[in-house]
PDB file of N, CA and C in Angstrom:
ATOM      1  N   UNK A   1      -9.270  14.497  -2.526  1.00  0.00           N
ATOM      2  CA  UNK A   1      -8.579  15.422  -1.665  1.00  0.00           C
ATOM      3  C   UNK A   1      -7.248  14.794  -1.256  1.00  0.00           C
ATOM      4  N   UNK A   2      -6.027  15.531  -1.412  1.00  0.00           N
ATOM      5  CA  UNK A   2      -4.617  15.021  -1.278  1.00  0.00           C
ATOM      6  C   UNK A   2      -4.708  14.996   0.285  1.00  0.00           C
ATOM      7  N   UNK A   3      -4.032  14.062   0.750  1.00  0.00           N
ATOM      8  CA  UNK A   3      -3.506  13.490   2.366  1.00  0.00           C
ATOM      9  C   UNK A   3      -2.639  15.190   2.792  1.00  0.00           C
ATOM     10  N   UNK A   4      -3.114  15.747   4.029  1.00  0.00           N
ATOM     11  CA  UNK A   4      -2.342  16.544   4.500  1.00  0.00           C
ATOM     12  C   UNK A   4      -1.462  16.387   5.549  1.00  0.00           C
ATOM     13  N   UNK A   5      -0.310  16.698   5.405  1.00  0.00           N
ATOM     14  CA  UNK A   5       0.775  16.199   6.237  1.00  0.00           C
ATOM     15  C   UNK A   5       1.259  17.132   6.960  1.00  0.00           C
ATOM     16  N   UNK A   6       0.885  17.349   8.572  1.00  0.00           N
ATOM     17  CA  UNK A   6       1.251  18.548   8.901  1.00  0.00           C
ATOM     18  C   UNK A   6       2.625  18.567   9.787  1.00  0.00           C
ATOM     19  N   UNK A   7       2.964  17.348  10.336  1.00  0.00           N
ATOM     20  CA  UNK A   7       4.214  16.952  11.307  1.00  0.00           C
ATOM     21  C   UNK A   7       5.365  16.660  10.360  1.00  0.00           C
ATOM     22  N   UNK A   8       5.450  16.068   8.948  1.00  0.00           N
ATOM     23  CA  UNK A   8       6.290  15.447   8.591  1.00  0.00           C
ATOM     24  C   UNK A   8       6.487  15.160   6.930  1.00  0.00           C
ATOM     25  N   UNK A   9       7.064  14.816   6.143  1.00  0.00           N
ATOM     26  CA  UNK A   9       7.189  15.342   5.046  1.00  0.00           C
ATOM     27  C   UNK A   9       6.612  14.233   4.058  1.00  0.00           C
ATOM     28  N   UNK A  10       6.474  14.518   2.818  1.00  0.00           N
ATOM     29  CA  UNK A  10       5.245  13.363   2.135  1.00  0.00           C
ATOM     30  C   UNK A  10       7.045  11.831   1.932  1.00  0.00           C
ATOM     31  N   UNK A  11       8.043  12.239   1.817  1.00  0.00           N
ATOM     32  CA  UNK A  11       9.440  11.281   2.005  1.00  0.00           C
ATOM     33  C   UNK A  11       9.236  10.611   3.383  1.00  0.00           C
ATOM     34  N   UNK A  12       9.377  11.497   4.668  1.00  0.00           N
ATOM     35  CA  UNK A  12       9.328  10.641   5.579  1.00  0.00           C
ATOM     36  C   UNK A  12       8.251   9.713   6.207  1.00  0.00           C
ATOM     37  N   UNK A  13       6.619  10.172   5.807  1.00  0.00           N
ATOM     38  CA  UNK A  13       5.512   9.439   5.575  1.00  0.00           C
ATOM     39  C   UNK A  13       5.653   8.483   5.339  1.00  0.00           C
ATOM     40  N   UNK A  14       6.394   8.373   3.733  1.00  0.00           N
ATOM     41  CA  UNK A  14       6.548   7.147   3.099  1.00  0.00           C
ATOM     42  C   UNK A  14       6.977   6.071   3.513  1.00  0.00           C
ATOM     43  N   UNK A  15       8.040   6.368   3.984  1.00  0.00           N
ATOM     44  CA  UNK A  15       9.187   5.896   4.767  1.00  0.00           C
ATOM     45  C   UNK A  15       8.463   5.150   5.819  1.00  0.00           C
ATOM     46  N   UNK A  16       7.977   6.019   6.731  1.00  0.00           N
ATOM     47  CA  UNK A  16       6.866   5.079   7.628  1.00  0.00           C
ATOM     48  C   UNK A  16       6.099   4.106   7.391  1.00  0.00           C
ATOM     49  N   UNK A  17       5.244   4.437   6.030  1.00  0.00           N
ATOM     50  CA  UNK A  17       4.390   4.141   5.811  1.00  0.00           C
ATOM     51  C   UNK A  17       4.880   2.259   5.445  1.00  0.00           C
ATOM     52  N   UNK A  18       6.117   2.629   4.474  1.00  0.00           N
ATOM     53  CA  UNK A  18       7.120   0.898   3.935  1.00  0.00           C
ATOM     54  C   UNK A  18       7.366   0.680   5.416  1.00  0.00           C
ATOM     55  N   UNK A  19       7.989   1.137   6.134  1.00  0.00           N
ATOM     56  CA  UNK A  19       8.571   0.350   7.279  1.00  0.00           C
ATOM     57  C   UNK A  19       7.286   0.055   7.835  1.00  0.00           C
ATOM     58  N   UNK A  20       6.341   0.336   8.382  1.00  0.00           N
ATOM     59  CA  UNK A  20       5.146  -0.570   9.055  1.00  0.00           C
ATOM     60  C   UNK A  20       5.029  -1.555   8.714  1.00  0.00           C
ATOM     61  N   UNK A  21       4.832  -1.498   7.260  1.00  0.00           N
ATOM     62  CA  UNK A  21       4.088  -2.250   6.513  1.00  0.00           C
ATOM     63  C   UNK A  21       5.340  -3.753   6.341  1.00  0.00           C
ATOM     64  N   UNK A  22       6.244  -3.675   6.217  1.00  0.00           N
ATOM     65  CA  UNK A  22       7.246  -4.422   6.157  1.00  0.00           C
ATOM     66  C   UNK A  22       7.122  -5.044   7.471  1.00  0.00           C
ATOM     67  N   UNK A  23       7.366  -4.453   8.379  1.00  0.00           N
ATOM     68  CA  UNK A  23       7.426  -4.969   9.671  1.00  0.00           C
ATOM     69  C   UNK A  23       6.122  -5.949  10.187  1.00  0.00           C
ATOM     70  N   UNK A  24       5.277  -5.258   9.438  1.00  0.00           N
ATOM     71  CA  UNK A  24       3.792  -6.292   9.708  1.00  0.00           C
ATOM     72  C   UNK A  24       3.605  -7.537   8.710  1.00  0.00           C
ATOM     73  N   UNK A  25       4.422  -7.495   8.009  1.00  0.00           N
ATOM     74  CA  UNK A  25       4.735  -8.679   6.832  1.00  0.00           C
ATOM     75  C   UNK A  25       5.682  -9.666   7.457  1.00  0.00           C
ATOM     76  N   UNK A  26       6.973  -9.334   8.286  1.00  0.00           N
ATOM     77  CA  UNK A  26       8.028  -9.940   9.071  1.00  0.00           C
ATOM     78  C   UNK A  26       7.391 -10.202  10.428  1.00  0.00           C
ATOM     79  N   UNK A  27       6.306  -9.369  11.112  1.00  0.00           N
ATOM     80  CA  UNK A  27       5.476 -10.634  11.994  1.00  0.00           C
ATOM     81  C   UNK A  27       4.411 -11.419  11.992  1.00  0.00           C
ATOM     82  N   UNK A  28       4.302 -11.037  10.814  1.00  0.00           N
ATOM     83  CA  UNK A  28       3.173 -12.535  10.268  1.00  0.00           C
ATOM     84  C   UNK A  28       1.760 -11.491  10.706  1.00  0.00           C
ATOM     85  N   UNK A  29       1.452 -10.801  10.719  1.00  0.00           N
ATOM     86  CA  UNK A  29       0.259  -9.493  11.069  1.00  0.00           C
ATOM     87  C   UNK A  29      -0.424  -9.514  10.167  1.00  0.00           C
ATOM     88  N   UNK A  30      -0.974 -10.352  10.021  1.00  0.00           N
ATOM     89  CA  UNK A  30      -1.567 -10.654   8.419  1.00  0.00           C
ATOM     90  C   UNK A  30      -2.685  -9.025   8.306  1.00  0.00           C
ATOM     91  N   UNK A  31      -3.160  -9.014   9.307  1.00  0.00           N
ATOM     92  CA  UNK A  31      -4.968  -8.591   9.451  1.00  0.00           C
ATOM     93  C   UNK A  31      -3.571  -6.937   9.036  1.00  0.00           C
ATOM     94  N   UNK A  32      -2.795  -6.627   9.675  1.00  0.00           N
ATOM     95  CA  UNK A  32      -2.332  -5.356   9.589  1.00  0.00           C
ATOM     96  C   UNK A  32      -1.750  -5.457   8.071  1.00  0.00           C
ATOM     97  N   UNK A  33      -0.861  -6.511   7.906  1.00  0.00           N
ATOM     98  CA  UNK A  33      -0.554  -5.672   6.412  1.00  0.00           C
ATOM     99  C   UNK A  33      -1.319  -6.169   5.299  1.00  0.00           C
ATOM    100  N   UNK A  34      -2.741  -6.746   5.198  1.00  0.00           N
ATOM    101  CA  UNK A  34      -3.296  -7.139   4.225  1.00  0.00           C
ATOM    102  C   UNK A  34      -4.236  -5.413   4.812  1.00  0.00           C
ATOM    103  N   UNK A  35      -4.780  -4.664   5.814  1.00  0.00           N
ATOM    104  CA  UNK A  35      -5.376  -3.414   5.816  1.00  0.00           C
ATOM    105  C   UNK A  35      -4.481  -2.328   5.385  1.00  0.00           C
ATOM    106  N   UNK A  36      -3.139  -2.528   5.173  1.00  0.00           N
ATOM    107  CA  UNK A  36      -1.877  -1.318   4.529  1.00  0.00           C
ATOM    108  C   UNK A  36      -1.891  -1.274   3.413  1.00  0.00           C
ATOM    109  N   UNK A  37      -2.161  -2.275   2.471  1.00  0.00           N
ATOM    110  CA  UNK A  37      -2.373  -3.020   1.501  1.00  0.00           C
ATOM    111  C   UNK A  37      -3.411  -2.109   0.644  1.00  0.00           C
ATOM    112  N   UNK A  38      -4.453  -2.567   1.292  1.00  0.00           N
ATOM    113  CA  UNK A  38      -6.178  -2.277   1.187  1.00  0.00           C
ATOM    114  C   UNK A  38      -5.994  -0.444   1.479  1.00  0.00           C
ATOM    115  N   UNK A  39      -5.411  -0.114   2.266  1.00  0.00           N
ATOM    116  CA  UNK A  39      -5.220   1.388   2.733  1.00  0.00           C
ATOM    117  C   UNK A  39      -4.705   1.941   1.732  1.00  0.00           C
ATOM    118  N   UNK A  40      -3.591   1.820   1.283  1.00  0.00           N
ATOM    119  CA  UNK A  40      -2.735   2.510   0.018  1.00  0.00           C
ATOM    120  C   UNK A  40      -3.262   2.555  -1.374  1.00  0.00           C
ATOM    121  N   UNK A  41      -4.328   1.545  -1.322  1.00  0.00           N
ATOM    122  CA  UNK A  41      -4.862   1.334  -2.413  1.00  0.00           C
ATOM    123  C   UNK A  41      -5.716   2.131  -2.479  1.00  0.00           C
ATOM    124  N   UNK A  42      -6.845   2.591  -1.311  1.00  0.00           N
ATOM    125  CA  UNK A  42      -7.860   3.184  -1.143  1.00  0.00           C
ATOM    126  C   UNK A  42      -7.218   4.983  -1.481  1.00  0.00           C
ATOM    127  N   UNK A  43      -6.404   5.061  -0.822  1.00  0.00           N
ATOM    128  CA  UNK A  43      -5.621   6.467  -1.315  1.00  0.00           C
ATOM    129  C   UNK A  43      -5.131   6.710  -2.650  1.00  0.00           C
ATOM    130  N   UNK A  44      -4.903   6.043  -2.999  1.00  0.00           N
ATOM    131  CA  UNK A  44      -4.813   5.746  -4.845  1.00  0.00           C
ATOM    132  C   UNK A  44      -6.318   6.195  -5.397  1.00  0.00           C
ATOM    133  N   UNK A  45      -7.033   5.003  -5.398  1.00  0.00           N
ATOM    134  CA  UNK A  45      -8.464   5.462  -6.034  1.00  0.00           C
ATOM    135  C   UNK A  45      -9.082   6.203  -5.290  1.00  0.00           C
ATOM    136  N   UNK A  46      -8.992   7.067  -3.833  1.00  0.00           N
ATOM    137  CA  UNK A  46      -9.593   8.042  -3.688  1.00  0.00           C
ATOM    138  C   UNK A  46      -8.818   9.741  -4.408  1.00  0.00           C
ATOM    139  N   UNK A  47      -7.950   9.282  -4.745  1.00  0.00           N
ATOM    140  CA  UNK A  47      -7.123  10.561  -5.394  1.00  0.00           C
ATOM    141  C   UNK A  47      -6.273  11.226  -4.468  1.00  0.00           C
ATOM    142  N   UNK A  48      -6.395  10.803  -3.604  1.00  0.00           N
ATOM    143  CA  UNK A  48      -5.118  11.598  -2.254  1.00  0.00           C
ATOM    144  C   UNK A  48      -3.720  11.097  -2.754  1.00  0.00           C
ATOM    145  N   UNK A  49      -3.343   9.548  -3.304  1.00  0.00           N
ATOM    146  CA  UNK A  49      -2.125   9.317  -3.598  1.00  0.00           C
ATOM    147  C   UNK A  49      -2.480   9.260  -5.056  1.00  0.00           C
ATOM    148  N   UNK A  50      -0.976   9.775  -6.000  1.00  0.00           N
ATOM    149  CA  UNK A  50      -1.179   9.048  -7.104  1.00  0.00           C
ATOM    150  C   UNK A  50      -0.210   7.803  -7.010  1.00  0.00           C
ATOM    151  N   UNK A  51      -0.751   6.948  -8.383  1.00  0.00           N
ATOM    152  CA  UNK A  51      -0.066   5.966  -8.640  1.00  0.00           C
ATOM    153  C   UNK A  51       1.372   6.336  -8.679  1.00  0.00           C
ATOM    154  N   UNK A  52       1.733   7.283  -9.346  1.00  0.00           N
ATOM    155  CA  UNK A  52       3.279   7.719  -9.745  1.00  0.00           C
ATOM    156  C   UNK A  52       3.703   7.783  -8.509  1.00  0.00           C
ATOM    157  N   UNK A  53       2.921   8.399  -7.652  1.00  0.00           N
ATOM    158  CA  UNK A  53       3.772   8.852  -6.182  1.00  0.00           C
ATOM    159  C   UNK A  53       4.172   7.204  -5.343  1.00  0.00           C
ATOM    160  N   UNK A  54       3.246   6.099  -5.400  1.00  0.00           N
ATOM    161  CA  UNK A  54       3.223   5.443  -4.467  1.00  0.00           C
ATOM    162  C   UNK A  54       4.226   4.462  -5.319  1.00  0.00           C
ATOM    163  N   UNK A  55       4.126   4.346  -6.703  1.00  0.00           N
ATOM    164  CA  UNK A  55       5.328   3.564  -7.235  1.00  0.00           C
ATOM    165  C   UNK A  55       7.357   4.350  -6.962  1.00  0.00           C
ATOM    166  N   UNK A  56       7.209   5.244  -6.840  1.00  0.00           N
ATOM    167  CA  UNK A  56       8.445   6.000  -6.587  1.00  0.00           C
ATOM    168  C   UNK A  56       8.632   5.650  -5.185  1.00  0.00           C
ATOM    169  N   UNK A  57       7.766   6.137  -4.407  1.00  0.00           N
ATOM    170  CA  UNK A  57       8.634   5.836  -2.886  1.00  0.00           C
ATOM    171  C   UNK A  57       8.248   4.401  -2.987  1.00  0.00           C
ATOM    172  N   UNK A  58       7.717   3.331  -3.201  1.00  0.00           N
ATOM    173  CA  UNK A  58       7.706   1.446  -3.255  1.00  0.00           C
ATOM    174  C   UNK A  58       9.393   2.202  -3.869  1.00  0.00           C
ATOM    175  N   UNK A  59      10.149   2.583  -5.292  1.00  0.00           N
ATOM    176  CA  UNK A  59      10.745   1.944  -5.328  1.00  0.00           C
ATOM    177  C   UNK A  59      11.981   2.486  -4.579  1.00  0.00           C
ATOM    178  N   UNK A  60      12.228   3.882  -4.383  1.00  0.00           N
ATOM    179  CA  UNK A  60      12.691   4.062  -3.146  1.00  0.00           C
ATOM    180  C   UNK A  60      13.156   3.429  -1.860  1.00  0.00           C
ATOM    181  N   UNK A  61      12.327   2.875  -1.368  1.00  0.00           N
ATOM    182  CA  UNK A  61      12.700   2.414  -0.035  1.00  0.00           C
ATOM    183  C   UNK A  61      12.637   1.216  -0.275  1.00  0.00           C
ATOM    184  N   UNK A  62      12.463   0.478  -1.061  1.00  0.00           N
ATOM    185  CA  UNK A  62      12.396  -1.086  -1.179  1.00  0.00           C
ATOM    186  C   UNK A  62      13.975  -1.710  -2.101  1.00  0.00           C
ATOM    187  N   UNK A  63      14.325  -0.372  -2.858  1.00  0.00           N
ATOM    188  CA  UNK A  63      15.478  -0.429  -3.271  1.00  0.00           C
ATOM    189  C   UNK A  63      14.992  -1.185  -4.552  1.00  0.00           C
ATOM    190  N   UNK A  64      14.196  -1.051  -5.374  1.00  0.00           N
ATOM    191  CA  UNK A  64      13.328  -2.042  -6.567  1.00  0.00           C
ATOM    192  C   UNK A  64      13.569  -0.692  -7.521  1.00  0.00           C
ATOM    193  N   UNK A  65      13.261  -1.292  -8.851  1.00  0.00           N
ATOM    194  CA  UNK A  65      13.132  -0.167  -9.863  1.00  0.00           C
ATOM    195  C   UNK A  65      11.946  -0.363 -11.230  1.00  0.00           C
ATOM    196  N   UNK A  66      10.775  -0.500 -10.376  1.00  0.00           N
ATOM    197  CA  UNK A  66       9.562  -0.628 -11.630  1.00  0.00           C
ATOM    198  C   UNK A  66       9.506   0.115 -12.338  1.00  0.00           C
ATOM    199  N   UNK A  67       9.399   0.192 -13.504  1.00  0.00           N
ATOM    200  CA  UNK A  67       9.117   1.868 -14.495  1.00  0.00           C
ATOM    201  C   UNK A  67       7.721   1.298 -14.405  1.00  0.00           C
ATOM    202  N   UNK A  68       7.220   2.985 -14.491  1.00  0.00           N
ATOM    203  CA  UNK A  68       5.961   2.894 -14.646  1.00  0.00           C
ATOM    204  C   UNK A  68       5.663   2.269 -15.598  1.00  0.00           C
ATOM    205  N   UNK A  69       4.720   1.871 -15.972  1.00  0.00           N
ATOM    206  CA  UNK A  69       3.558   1.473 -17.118  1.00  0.00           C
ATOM    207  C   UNK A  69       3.450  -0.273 -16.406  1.00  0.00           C
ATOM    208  N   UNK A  70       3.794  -0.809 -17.959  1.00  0.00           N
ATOM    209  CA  UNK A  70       3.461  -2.391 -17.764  1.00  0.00           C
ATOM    210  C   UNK A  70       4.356  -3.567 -16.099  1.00  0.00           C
ATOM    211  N   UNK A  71       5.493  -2.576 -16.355  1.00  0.00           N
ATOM    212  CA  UNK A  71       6.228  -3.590 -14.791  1.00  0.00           C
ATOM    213  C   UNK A  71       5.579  -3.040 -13.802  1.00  0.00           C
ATOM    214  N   UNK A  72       5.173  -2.025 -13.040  1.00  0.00           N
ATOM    215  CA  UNK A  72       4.638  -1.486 -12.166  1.00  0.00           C
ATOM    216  C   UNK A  72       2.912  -2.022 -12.217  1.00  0.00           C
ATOM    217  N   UNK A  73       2.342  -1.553 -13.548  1.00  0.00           N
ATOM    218  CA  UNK A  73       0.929  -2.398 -13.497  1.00  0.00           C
ATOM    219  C   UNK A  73       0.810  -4.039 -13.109  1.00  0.00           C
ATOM    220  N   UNK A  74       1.993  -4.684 -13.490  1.00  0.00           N
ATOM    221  CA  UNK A  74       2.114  -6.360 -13.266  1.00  0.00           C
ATOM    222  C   UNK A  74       2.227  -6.253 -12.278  1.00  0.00           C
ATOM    223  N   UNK A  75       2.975  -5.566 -11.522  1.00  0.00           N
ATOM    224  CA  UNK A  75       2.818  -6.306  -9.962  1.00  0.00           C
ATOM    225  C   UNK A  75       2.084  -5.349  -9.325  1.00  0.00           C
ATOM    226  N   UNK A  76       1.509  -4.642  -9.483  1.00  0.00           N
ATOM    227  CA  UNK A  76       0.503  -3.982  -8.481  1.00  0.00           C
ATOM    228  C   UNK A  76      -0.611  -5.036  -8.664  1.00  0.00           C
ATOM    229  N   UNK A  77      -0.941  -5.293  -9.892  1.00  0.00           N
ATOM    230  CA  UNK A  77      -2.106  -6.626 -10.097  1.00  0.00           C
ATOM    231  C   UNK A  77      -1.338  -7.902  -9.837  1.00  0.00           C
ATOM    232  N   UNK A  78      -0.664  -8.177  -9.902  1.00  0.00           N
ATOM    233  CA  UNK A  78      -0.352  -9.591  -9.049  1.00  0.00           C
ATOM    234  C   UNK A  78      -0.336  -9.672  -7.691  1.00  0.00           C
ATOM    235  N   UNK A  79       0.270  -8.608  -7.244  1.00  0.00           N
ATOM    236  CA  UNK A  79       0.957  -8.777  -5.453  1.00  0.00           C
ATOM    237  C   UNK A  79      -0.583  -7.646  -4.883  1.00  0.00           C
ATOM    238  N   UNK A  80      -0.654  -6.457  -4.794  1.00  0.00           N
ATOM    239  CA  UNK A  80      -1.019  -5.700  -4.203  1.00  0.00           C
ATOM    240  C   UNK A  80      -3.294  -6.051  -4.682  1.00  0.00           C
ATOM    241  N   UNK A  81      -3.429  -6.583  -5.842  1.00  0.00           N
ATOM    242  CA  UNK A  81      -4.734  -6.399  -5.834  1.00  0.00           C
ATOM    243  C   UNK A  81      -5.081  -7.773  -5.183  1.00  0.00           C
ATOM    244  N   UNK A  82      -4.551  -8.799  -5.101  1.00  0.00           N
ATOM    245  CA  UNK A  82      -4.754 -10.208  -4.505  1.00  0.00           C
ATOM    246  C   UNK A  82      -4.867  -9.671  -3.011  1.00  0.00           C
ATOM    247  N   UNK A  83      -4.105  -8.981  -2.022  1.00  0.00           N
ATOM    248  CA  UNK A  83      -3.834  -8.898  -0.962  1.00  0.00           C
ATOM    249  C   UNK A  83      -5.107  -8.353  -0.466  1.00  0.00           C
ATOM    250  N   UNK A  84      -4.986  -7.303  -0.936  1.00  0.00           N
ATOM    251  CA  UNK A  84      -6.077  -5.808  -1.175  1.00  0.00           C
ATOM    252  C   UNK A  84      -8.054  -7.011  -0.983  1.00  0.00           C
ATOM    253  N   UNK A  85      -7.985  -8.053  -2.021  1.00  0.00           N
ATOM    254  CA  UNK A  85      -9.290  -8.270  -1.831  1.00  0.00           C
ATOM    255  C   UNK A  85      -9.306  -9.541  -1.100  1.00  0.00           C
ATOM    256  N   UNK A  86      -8.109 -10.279  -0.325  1.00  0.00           N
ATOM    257  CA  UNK A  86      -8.456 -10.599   0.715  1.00  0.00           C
ATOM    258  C   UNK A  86      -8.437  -9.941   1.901  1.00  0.00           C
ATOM    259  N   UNK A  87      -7.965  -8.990   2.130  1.00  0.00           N
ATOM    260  CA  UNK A  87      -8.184  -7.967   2.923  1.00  0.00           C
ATOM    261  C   UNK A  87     -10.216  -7.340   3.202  1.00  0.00           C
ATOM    262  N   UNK A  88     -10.815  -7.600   2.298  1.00  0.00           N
ATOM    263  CA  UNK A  88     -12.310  -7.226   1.931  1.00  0.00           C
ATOM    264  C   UNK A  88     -12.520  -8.195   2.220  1.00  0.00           C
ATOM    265  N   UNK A  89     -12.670  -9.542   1.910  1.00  0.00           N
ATOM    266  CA  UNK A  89     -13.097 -11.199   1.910  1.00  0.00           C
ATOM    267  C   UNK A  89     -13.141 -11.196   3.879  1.00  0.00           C
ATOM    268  N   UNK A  90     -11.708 -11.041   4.647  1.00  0.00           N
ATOM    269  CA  UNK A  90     -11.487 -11.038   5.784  1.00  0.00           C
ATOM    270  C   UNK A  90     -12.388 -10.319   6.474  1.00  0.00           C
ATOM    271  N   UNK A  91     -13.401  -9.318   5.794  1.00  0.00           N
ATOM    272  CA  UNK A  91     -13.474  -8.191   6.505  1.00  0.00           C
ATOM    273  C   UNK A  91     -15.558  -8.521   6.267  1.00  0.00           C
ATOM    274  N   UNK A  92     -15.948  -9.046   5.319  1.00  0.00           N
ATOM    275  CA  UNK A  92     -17.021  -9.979   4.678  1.00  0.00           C
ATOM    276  C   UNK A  92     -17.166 -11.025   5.684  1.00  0.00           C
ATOM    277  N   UNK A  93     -15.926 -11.515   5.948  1.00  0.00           N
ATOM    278  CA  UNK A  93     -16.670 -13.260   6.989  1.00  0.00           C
ATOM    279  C   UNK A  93     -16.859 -12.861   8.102  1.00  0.00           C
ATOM    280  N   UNK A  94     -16.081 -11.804   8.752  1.00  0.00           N
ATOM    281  CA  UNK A  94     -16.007 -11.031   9.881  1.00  0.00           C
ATOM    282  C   UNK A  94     -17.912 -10.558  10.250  1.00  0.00           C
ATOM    283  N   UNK A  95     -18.166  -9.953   8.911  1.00  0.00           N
ATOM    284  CA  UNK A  95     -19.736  -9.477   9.170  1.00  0.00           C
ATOM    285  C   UNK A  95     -20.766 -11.004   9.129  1.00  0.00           C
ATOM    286  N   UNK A  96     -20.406 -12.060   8.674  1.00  0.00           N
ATOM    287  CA  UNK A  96     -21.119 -12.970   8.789  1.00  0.00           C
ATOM    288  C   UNK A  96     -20.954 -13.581   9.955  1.00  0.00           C
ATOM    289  N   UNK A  97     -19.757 -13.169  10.653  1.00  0.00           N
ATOM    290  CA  UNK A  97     -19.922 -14.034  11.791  1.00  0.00           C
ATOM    291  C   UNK A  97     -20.884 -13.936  13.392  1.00  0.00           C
TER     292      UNK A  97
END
C-alpha cells in the first residue's frame, strides 16, 4: 500500500524526509538515523516506496547522480544495508537487555 500524503506533496516529504535524516547524521543521533535508514528501507520492501522513487529524490536533494541499476545498487548495499542491519542488531541487544 503506497504512503498517503494528505498535508504535503510526495517532493516536499522527501525533502523532509533528507533533511531529518541529514540532520540526525550531523548530530551524531545515531539511534535516529540508523531507524531513517531501517525506515526507508522498510517502505521500499513494503511497496509504499519504490526504489526508483527513493533513488531520484536521494539524488535530488543530495545533489548526487546515481543511475539506476549497478551505481545505485552499490551503494544502497554498501552504505544503506550496513546501517539498516545495525539498526536491527541495536534493536536485538536492546531485547536482551
Amino acid at each position: 500500500m503506497a504512503i498517503t500524503l494528505n498535508h504535503q506533496t510526495a517532493a516536499e516529504f522527501a525533502a523532509r524526509f533528507w533533511t531529518r535524516l541529514r540532520t540526525a547524521y550531523r548530530n551524531g543521533d545515531k539511534l535516529r538515523y540508523h531507524y531513517m535508514v531501517w525506515r526507508i528501507w522498510k517502505w521500499v520492501q513494503d511497496g509504499d516506496l519504490t526504489n526508483e522513487q527513493v533513488r531520484l529524490s536521494f539524488n535530488d536533494f543530495f545533489g548526487t547522480n546515481y543511475a539506476s541499476g549497478s551505481q545505485w545498487n552499490n551503494f544502497v548495499t554498501t552504505r544503506f544495508v550496513p546501517i539498516k542491519d545495525r539498526y536491527l542488531a541495536m534493536l536485538a541487544e536492546t531485547e536482551l537487555a
